[in-house]
Protein backbone atom coordinates (compact mmCIF):
# COMPACT_ATOMS: atom_id res chain seq x y z
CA UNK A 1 108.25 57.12 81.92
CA UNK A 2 104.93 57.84 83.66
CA UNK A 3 105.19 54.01 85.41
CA UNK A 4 108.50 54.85 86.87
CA UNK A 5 107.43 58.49 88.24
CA UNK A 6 104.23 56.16 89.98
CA UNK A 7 106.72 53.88 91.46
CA UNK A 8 109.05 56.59 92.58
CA UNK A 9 106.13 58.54 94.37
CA UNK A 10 105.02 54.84 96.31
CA UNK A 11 108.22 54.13 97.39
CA UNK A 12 108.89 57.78 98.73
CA UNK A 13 105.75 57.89 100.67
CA UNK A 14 106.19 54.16 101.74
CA UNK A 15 109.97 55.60 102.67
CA UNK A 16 109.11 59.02 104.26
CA UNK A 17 105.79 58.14 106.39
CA UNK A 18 107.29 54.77 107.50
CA UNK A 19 108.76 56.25 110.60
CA UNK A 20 105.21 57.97 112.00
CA UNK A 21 104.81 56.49 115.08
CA UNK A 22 101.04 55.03 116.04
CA UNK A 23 100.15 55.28 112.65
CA UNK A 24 99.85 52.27 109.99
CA UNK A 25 100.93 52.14 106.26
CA UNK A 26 99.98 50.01 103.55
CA UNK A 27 100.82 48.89 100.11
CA UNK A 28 97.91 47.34 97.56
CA UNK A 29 97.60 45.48 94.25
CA UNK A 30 94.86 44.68 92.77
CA UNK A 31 92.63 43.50 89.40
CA UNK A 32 89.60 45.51 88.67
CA UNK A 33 87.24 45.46 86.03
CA UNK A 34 86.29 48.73 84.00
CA UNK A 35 83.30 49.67 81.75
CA UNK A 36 82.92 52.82 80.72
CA UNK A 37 79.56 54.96 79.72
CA UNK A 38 80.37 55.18 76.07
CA UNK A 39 81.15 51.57 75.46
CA UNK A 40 79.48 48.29 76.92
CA UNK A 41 82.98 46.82 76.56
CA UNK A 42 84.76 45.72 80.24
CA UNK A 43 88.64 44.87 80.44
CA UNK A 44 90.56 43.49 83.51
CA UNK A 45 93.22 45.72 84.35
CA UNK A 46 95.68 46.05 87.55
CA UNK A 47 95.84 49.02 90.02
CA UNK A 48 98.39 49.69 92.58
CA UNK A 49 98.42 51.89 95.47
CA UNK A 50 99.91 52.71 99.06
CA UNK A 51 97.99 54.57 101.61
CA UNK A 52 98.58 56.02 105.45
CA UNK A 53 96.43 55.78 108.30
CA UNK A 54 97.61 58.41 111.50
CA UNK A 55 94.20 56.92 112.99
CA UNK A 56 92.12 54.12 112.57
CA UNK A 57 89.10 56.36 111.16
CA UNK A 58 91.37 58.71 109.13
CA UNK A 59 93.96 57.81 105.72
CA UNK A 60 95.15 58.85 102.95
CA UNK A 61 95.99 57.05 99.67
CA UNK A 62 97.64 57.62 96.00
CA UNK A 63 96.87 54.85 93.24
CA UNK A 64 97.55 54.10 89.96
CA UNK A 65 94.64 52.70 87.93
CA UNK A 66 94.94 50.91 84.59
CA UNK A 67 91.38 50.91 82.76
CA UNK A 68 92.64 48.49 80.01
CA UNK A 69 91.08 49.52 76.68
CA UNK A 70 88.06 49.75 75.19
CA UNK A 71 86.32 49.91 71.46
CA UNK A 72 84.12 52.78 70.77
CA UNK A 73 82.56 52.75 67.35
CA UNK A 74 85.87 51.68 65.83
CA UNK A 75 88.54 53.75 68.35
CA UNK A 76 90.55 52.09 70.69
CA UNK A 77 90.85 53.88 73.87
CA UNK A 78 93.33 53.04 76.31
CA UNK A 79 93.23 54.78 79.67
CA UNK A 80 94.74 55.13 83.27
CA UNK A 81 94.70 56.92 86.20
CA UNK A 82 96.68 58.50 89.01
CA UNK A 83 95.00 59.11 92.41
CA UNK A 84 94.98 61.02 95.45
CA UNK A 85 92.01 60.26 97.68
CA UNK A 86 91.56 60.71 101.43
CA UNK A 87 89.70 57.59 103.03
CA UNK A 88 86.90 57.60 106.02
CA UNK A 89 86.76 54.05 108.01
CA UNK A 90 85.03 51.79 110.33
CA UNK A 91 86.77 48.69 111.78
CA UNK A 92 84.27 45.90 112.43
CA UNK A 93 86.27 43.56 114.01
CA UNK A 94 87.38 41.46 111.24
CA UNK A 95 85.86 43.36 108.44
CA UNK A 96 86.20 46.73 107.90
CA UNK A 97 83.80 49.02 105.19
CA UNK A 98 85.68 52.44 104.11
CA UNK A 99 84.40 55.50 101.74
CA UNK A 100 87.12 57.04 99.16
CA UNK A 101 86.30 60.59 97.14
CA UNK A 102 89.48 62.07 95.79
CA UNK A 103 90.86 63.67 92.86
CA UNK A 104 92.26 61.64 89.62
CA UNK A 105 94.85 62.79 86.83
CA UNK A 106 93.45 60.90 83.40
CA UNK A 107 95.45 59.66 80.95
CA UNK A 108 93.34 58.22 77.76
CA UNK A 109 94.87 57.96 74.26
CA UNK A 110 93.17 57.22 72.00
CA UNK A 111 93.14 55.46 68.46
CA UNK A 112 92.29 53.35 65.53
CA UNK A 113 93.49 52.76 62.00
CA UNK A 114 92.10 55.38 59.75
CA UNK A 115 93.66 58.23 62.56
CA UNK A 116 96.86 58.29 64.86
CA UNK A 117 96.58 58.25 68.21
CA UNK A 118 95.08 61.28 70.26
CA UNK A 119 95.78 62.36 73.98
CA UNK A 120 93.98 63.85 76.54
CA UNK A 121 94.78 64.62 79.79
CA UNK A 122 92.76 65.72 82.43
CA UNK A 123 91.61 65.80 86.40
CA UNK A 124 88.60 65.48 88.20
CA UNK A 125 86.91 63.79 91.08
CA UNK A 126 86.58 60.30 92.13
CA UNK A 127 84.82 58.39 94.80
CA UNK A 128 83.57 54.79 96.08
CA UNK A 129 83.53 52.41 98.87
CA UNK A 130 84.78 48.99 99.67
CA UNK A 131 84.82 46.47 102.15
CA UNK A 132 88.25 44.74 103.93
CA UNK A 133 88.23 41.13 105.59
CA UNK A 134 91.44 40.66 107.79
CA UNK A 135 93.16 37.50 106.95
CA UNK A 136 95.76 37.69 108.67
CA UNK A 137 97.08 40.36 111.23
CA UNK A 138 98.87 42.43 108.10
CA UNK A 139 97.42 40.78 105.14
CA UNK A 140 93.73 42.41 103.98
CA UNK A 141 91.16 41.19 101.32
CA UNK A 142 89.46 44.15 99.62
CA UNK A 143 86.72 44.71 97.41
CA UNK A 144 85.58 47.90 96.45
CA UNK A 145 83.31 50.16 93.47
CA UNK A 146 84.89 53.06 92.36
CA UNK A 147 82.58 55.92 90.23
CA UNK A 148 85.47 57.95 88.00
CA UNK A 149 83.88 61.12 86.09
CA UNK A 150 86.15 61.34 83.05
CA UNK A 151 84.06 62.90 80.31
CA UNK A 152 81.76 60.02 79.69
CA UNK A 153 81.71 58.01 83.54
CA UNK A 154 83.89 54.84 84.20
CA UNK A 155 82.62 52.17 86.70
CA UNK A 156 85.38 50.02 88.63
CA UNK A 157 84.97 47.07 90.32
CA UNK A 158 87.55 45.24 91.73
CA UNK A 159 89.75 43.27 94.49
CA UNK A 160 93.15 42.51 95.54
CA UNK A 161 95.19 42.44 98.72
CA UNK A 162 96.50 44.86 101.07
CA UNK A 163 99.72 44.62 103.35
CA UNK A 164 99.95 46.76 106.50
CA UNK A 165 103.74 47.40 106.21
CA UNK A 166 104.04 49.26 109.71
């Protein structure tokens, strides 16, 4: 249920800010790798996201990050994230170095086999930077470090491709 309301948001933004003229859109997949405070475990998990720039300086962007699960003294905990962050820029010629801060709406169950599984929800703030490498005039490498501050800190690294879809 949650995965469909993610993909219904992208694809209304994509939909409703695709007609802004002089501005550029994008769409984003990626693998990142998460570790979290409490736990020395690290787990590859995807992210998605789609973002608007009205300038070249200025965007927006809402993503959906999977942190995979981890083991903490016998409880799994499985986690994700949904974003809203507003992005600051600089365009190097080819490569391009950004700062993110936004808020993030956890979602962490957790579990193991002596208890059933516990929820908590929550939201709080988020921020990192990356680094883009045009590879083509639409297509975009990207590697960036996120810092996420729910309860006990998560640390995200990862890369993946962006397309400039207008």
């Amino acid at each position: 249920m949650r995965r469909s309301f993610v993909f219904g948001v992208f694809l209304s933004l994509v939909l409703v800010l695709g007609g802004t003229a002089h501005a550029s859109g994008y769409i984003g997949v990626g693998a990142y790798t998460a570790s979290a405070d409490v736990s020395s475990d690290s787990t590859l998990a995807p992210a998605l996201m789609v973002g608007w720039r009205p300038i070249e300086l200025l965007g927006v962007e809402l993503g959906y990050y999977d942190f995979g699960n981890f083991k903490e003294s016998g409880v799994r905990i499985d986690g994700s994230a949904l974003t809203l962050a507003g992005l600051l820029s600089l365009e190097l010629g080819p490569v391009g170095v950004y700062g993110k801060l936004g808020l993030a709406n956890y979602d962490f169950d957790y579990g193991s086999g002596l208890i059933n599984d516990l929820f908590d929800d929550r939201t709080s703030a988020f921020g990192g930077v990356g680094a883009t490498l045009d590879i083509m005039d639409r297509l975009y490498f990207y590697a960036e470090y996120l810092r996420f501050g729910a309860g006990a800190g998560l640390d995200v690294l990862g890369a993946g491709v962006r397309f400039t879809i207008w």
